[in-house]
PDB file of N, CA and C in Angstrom:
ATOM      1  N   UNK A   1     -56.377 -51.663  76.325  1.00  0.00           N
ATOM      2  CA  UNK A   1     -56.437 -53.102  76.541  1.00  0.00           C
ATOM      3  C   UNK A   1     -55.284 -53.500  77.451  1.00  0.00           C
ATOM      4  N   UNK A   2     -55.489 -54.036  78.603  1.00  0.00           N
ATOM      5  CA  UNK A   2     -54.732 -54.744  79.306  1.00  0.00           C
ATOM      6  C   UNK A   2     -54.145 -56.155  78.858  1.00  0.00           C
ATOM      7  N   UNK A   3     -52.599 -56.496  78.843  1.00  0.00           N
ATOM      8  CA  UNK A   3     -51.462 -57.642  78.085  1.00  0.00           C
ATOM      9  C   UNK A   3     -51.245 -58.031  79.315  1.00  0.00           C
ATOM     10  N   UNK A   4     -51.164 -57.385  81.045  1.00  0.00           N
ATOM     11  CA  UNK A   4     -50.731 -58.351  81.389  1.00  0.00           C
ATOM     12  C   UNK A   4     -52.088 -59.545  81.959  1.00  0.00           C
ATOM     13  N   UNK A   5     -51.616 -60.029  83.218  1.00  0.00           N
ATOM     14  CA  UNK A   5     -52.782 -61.119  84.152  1.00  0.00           C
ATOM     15  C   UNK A   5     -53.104 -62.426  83.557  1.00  0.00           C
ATOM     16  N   UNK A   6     -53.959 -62.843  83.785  1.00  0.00           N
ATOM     17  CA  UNK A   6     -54.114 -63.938  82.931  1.00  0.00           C
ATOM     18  C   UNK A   6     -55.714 -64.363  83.668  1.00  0.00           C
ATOM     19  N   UNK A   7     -56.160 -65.039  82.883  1.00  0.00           N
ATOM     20  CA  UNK A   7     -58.083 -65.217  83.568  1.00  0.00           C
ATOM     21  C   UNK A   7     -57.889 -66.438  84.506  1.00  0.00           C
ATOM     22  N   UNK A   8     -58.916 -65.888  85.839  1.00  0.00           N
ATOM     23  CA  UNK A   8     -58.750 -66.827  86.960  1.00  0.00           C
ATOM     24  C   UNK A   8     -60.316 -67.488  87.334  1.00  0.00           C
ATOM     25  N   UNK A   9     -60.444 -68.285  87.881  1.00  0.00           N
ATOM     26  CA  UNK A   9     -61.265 -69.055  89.054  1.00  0.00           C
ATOM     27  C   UNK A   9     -62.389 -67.876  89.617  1.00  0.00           C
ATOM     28  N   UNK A  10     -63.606 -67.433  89.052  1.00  0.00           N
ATOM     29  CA  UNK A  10     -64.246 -66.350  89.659  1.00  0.00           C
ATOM     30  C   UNK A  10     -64.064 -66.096  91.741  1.00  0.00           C
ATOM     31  N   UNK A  11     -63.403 -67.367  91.983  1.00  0.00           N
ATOM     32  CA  UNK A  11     -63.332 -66.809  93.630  1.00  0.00           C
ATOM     33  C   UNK A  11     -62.419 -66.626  94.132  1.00  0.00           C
ATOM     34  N   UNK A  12     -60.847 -66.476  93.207  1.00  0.00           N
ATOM     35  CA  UNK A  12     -60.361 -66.659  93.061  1.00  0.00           C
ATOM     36  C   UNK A  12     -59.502 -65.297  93.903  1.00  0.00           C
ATOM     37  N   UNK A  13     -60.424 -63.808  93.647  1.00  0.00           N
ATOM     38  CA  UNK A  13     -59.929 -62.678  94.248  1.00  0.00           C
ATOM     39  C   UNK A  13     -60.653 -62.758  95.398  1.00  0.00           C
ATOM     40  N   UNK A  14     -61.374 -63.556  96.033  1.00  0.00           N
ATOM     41  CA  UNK A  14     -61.706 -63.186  97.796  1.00  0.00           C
ATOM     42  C   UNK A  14     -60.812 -64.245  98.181  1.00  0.00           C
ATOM     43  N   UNK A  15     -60.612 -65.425  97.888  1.00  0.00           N
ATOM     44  CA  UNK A  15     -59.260 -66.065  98.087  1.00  0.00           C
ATOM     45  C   UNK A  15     -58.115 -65.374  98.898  1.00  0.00           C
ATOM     46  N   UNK A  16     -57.740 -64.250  97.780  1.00  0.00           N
ATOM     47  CA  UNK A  16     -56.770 -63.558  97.810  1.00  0.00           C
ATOM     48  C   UNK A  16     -56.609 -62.987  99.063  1.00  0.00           C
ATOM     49  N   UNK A  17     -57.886 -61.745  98.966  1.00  0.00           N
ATOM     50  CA  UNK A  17     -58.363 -61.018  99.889  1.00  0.00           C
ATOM     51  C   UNK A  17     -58.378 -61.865 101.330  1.00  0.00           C
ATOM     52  N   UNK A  18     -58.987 -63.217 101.521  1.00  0.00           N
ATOM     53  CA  UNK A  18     -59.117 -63.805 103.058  1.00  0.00           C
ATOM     54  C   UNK A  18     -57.494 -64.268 103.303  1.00  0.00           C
ATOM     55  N   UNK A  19     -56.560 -64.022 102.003  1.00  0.00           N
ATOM     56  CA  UNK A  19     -55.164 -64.567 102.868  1.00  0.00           C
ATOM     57  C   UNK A  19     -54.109 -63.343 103.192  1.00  0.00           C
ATOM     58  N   UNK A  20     -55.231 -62.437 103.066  1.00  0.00           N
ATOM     59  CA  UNK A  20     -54.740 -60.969 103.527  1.00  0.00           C
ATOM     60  C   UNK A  20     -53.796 -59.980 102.175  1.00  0.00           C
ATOM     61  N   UNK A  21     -54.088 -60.465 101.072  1.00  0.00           N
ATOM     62  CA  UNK A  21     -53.328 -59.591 100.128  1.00  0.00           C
ATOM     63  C   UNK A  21     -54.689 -58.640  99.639  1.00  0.00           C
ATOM     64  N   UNK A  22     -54.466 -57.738  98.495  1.00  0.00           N
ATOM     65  CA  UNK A  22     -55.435 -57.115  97.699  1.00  0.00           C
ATOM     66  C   UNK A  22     -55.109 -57.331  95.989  1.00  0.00           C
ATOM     67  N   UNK A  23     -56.320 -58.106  96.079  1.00  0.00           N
ATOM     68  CA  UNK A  23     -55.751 -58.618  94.116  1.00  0.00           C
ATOM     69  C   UNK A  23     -56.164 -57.158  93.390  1.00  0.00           C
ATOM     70  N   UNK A  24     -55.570 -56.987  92.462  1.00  0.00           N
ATOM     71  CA  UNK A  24     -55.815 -55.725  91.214  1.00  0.00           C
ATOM     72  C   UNK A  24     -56.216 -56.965  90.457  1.00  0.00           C
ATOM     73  N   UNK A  25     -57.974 -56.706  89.955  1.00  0.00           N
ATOM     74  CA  UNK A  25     -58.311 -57.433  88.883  1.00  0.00           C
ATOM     75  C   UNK A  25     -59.010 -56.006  87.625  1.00  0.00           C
ATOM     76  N   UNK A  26     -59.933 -56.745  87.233  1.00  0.00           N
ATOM     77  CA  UNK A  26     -60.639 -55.773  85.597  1.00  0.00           C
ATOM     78  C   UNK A  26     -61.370 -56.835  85.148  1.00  0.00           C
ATOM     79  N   UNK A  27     -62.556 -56.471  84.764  1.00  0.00           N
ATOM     80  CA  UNK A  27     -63.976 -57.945  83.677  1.00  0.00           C
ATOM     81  C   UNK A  27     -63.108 -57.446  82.423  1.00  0.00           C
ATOM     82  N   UNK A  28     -63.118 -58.501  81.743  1.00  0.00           N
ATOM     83  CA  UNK A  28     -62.265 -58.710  80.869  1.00  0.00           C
ATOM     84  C   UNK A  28     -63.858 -58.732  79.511  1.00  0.00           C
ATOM     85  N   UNK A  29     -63.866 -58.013  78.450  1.00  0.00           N
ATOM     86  CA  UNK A  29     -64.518 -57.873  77.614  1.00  0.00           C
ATOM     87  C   UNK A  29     -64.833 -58.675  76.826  1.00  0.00           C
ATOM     88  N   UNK A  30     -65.959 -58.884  75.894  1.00  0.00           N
ATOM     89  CA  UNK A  30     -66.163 -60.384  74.939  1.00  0.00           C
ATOM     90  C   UNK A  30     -65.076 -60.745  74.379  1.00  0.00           C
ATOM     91  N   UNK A  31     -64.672 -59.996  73.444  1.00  0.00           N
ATOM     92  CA  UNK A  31     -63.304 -60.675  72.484  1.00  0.00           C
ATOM     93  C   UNK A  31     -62.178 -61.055  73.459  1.00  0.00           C
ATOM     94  N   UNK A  32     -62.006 -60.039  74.403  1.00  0.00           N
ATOM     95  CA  UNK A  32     -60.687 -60.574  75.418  1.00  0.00           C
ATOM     96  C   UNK A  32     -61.125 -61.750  76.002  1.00  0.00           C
ATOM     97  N   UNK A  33     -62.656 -61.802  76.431  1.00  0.00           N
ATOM     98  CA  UNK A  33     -62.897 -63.106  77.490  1.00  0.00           C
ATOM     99  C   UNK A  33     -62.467 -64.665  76.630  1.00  0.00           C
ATOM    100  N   UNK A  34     -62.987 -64.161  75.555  1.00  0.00           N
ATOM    101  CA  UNK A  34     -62.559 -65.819  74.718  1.00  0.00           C
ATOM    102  C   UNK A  34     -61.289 -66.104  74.272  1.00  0.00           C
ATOM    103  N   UNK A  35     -60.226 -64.832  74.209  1.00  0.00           N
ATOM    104  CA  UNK A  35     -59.349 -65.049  73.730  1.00  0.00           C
ATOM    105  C   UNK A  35     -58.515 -65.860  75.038  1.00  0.00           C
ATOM    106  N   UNK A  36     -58.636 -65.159  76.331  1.00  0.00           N
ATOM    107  CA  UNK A  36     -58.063 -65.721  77.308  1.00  0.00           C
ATOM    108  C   UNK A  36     -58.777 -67.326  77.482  1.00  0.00           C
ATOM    109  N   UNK A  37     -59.779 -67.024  77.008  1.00  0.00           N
ATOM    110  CA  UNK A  37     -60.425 -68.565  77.953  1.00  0.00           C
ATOM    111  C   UNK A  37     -59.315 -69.921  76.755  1.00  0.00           C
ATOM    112  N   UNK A  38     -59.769 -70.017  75.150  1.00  0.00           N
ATOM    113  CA  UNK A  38     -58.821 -70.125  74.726  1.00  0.00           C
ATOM    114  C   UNK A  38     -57.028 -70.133  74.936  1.00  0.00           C
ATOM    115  N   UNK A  39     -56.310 -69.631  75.584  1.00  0.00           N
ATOM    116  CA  UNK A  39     -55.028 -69.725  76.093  1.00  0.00           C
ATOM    117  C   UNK A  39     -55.237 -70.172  77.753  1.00  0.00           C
ATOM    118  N   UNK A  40     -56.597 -70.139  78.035  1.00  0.00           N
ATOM    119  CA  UNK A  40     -56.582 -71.169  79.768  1.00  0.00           C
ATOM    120  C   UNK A  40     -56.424 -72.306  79.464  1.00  0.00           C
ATOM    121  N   UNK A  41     -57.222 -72.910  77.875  1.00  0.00           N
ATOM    122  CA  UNK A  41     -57.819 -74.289  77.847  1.00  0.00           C
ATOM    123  C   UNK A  41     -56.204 -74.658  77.728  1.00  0.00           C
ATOM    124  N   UNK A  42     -55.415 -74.131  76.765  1.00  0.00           N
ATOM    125  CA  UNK A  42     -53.751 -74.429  76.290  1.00  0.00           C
ATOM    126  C   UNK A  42     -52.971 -74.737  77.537  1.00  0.00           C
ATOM    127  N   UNK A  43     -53.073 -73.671  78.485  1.00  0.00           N
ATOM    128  CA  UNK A  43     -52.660 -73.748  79.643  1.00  0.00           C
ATOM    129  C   UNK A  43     -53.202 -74.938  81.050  1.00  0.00           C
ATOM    130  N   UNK A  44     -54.464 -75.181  80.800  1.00  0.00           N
ATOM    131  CA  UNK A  44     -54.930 -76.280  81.317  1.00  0.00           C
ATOM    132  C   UNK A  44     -54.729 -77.983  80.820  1.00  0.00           C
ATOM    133  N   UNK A  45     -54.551 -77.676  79.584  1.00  0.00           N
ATOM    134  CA  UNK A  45     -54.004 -79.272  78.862  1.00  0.00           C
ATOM    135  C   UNK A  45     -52.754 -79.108  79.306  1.00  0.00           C
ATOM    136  N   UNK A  46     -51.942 -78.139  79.232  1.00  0.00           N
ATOM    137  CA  UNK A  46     -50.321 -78.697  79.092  1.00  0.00           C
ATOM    138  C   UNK A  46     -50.428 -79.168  80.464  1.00  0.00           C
ATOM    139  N   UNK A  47     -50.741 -78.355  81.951  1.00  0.00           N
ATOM    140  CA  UNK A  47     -50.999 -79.183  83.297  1.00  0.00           C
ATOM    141  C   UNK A  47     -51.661 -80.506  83.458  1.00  0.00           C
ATOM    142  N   UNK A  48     -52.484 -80.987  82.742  1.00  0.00           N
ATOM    143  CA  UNK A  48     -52.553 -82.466  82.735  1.00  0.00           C
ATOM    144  C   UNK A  48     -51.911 -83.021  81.655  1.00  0.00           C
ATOM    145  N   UNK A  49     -51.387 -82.932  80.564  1.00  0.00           N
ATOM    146  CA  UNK A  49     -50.234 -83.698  80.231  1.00  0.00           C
ATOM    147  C   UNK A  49     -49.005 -83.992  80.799  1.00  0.00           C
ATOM    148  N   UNK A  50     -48.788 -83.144  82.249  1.00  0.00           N
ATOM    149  CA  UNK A  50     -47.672 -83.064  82.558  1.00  0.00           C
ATOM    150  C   UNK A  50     -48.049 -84.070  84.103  1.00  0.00           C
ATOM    151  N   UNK A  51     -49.080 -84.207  84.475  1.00  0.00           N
ATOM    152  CA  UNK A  51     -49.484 -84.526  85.492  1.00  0.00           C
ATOM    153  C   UNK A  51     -49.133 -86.029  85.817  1.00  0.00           C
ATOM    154  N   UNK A  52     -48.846 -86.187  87.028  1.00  0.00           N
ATOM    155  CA  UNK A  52     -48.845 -87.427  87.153  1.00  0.00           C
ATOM    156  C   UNK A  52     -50.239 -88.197  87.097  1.00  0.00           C
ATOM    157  N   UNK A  53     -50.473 -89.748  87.280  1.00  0.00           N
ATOM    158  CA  UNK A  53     -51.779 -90.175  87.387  1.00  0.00           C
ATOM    159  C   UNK A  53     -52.656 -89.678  88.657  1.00  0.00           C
ATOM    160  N   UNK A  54     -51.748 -89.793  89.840  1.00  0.00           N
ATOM    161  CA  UNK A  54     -52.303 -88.796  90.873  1.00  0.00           C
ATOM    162  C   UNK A  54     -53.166 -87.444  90.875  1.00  0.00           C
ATOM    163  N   UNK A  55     -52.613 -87.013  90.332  1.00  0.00           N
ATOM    164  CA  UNK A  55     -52.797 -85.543  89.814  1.00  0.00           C
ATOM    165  C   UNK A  55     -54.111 -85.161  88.671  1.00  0.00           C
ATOM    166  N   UNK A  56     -54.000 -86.007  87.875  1.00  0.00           N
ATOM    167  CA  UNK A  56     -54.633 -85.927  86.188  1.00  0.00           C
ATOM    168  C   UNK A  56     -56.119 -86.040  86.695  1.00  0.00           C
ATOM    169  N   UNK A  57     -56.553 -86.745  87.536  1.00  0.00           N
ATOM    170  CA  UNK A  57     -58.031 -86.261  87.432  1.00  0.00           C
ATOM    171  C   UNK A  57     -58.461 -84.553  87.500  1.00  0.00           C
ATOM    172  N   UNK A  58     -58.053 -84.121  89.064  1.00  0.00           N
ATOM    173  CA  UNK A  58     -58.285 -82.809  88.984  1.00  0.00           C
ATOM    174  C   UNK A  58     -57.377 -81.803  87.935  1.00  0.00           C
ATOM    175  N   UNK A  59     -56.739 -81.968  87.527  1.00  0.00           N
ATOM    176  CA  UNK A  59     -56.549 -81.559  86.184  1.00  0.00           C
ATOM    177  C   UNK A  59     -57.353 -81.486  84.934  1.00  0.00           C
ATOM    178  N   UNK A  60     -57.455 -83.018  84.601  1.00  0.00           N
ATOM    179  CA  UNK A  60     -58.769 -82.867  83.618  1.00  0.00           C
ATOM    180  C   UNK A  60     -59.969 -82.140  83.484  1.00  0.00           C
ATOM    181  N   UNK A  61     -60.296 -82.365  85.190  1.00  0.00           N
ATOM    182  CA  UNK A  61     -61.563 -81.306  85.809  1.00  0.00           C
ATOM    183  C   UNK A  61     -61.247 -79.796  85.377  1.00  0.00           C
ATOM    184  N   UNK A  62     -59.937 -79.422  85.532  1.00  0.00           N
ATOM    185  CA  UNK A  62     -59.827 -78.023  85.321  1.00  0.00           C
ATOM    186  C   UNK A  62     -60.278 -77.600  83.594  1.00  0.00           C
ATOM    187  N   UNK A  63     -59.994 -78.473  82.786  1.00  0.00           N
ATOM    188  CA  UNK A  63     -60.081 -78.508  81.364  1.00  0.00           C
ATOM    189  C   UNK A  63     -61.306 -78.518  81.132  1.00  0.00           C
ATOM    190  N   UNK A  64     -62.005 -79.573  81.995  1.00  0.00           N
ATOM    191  CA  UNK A  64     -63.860 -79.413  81.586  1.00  0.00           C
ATOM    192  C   UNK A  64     -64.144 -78.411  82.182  1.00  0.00           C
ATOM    193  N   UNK A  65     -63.357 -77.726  82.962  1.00  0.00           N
ATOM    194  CA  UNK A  65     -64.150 -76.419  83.352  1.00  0.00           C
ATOM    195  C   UNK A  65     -64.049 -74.961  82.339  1.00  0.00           C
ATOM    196  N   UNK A  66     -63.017 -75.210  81.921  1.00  0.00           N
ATOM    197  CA  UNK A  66     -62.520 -74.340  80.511  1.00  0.00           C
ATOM    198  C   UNK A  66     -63.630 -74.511  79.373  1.00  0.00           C
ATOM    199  N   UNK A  67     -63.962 -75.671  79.066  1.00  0.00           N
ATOM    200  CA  UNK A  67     -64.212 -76.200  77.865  1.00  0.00           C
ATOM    201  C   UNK A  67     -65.936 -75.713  78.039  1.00  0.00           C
ATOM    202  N   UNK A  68     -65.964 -75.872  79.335  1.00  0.00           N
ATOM    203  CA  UNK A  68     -67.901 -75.703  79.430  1.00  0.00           C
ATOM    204  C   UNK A  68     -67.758 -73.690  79.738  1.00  0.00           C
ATOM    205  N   UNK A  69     -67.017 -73.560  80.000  1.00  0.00           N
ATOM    206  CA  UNK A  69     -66.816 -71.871  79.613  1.00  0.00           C
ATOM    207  C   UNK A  69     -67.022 -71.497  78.205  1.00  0.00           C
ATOM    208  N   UNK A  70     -66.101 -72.016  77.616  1.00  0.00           N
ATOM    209  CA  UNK A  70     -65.934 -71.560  76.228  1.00  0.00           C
ATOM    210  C   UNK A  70     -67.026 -71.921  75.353  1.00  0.00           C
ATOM    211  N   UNK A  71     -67.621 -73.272  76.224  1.00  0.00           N
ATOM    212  CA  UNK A  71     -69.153 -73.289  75.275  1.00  0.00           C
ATOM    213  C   UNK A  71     -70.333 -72.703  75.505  1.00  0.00           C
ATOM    214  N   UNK A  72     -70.016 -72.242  76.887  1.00  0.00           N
ATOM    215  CA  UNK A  72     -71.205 -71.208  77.190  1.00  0.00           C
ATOM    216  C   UNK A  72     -70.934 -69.867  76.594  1.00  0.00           C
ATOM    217  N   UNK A  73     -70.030 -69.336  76.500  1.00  0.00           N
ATOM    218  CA  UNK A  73     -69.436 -68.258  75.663  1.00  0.00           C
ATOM    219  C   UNK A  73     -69.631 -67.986  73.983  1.00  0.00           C
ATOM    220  N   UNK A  74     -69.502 -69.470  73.680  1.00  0.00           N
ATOM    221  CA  UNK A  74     -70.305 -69.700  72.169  1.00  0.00           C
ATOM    222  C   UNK A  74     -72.075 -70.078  72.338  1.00  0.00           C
ATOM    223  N   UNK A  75     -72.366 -69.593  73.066  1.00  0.00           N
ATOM    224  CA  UNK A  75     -74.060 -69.580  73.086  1.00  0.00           C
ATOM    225  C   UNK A  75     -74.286 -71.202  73.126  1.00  0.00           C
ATOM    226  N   UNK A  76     -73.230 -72.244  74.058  1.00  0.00           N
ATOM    227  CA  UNK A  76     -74.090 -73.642  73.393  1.00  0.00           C
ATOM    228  C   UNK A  76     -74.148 -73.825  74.903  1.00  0.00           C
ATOM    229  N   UNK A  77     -75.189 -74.672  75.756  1.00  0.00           N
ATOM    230  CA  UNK A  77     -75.104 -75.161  76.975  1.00  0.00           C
ATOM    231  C   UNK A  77     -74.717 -76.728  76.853  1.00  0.00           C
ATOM    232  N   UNK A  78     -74.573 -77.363  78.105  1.00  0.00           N
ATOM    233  CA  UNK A  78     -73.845 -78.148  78.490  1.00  0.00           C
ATOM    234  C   UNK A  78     -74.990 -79.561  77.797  1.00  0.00           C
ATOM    235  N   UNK A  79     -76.105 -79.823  77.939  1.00  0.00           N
ATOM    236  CA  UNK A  79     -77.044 -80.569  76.852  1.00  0.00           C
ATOM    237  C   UNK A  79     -76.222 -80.631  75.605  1.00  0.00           C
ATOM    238  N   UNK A  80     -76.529 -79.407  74.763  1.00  0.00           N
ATOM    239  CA  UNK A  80     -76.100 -79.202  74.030  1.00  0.00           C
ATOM    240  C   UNK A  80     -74.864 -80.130  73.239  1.00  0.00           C
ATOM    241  N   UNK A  81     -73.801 -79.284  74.133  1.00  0.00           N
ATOM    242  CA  UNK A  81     -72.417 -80.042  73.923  1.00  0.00           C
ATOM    243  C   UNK A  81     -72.412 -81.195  73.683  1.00  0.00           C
ATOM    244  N   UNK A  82     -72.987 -82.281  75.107  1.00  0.00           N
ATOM    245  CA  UNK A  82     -73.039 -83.824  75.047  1.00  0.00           C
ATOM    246  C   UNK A  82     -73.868 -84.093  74.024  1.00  0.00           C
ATOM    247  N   UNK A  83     -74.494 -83.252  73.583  1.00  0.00           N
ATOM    248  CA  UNK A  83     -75.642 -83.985  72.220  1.00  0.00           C
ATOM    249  C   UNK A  83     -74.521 -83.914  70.898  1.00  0.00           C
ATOM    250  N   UNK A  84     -73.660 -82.890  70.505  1.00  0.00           N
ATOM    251  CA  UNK A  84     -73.001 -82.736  69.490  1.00  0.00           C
ATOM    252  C   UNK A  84     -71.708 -83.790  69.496  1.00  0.00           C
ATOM    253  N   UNK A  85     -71.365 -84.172  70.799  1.00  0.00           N
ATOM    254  CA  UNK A  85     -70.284 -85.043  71.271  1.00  0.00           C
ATOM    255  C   UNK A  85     -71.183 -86.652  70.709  1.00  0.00           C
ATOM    256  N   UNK A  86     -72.242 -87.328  71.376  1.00  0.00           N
ATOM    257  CA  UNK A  86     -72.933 -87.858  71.146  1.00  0.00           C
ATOM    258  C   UNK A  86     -72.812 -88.186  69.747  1.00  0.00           C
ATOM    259  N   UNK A  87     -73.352 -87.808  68.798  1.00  0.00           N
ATOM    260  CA  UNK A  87     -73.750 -87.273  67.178  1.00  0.00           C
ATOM    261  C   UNK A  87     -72.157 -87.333  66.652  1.00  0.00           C
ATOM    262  N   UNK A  88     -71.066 -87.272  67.490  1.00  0.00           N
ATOM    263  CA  UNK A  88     -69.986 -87.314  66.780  1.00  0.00           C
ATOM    264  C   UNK A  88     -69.526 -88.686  67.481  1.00  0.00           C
ATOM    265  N   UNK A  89     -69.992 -89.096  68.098  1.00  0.00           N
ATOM    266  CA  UNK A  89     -69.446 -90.447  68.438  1.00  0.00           C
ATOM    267  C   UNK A  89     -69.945 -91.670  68.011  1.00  0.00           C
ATOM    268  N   UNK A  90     -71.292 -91.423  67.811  1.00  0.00           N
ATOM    269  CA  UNK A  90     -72.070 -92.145  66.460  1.00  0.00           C
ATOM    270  C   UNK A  90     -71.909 -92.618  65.290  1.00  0.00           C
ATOM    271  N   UNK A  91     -71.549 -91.245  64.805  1.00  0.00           N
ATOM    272  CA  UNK A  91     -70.953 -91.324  63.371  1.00  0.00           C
ATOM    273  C   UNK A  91     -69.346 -92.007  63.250  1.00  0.00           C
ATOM    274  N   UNK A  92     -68.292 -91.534  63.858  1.00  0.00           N
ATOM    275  CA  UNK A  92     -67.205 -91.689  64.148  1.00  0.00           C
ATOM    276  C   UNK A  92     -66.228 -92.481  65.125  1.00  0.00           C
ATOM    277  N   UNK A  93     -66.910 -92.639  66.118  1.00  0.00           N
ATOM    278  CA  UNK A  93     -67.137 -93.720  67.082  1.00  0.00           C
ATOM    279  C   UNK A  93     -66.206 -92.851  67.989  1.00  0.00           C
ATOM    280  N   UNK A  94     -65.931 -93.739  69.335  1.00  0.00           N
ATOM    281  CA  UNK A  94     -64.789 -93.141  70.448  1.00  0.00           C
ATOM    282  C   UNK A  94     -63.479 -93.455  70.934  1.00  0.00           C
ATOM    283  N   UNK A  95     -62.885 -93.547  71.739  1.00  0.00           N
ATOM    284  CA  UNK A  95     -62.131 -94.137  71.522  1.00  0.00           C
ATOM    285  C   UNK A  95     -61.422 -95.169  72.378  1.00  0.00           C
ATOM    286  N   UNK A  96     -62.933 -96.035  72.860  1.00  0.00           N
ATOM    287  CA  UNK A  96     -62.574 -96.843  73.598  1.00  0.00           C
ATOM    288  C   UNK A  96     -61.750 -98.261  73.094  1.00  0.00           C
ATOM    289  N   UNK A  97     -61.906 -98.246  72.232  1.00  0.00           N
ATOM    290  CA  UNK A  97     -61.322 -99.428  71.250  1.00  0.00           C
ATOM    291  C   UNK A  97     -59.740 -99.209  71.235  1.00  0.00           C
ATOM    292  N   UNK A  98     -59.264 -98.211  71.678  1.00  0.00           N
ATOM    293  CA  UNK A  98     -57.812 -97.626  71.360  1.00  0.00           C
ATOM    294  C   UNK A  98     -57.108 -98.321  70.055  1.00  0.00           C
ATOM    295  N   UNK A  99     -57.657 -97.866  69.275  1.00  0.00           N
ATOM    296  CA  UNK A  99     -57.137 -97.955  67.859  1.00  0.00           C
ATOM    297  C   UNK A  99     -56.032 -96.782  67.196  1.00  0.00           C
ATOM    298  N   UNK A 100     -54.865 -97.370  67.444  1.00  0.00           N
ATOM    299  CA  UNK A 100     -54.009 -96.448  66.632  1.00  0.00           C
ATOM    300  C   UNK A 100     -53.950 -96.672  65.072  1.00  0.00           C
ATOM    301  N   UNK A 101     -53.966 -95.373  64.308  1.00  0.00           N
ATOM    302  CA  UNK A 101     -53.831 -95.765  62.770  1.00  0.00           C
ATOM    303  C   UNK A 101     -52.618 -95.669  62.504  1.00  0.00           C
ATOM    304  N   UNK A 102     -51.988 -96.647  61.593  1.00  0.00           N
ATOM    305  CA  UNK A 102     -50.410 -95.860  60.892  1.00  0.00           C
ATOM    306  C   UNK A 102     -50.300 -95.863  59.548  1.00  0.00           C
ATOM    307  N   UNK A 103     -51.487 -95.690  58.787  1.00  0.00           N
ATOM    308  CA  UNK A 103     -51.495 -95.316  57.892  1.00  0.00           C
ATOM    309  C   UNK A 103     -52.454 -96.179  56.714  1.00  0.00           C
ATOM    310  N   UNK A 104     -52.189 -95.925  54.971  1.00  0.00           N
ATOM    311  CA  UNK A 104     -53.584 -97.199  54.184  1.00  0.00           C
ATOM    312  C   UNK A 104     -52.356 -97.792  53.684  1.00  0.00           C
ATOM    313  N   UNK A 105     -52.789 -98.777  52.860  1.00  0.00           N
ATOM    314  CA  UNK A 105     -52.397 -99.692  52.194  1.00  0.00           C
ATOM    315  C   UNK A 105     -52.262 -99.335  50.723  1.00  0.00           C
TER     316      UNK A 105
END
């Protein structure tokens, strides 16, 4: 099992290749693929928390791109997802209301 690299952008090695380097990559196996995709999503939030407003859209984008990985990886497609998101926003609502709680009575 390979510890070092970290999971990239599938175009990420002809990139490389057209700016004249040679990337050393490896397909990274089921359990490794989720474990990394998992520490991308970590690694993709902390870059838009850190982001300015400038910045934070394509950031966020990078996170939905994580997030629709990891759900295709759990056998769910992108329907899917918005239907379970949906069904939880229903029940629970969203959070456009920006309601902070600080606690009951």
């Amino acid at each position: 099992m390979h510890s070092e690299g970290k999971l990239v952008r599938d175009r990420i090695p002809g990139i490389i290749r057209r700016d004249g380097a040679e990337p050393v990559t490896y397909t990274a196996g089921p359990e490794e693929y989720r474990r990394r995709l998992r520490e991308k999503l970590g690694e993709e939030v902390e870059e838009f928390l850190s982001a300015d407003d400038a910045a934070a859209p394509e950031e966020l984008a990078d996170v939905l791109e994580v997030v629709r990985a990891l759900a295709a990886d759990l056998g769910v497609e992108p329907n899917q997802l918005e239907k379970i998101r949906q069904a939880k926003a229903s029940e629970r609502g969203g959070f456009a209301d920006r309601i902070i709680w600080t606690g009951n009575r």
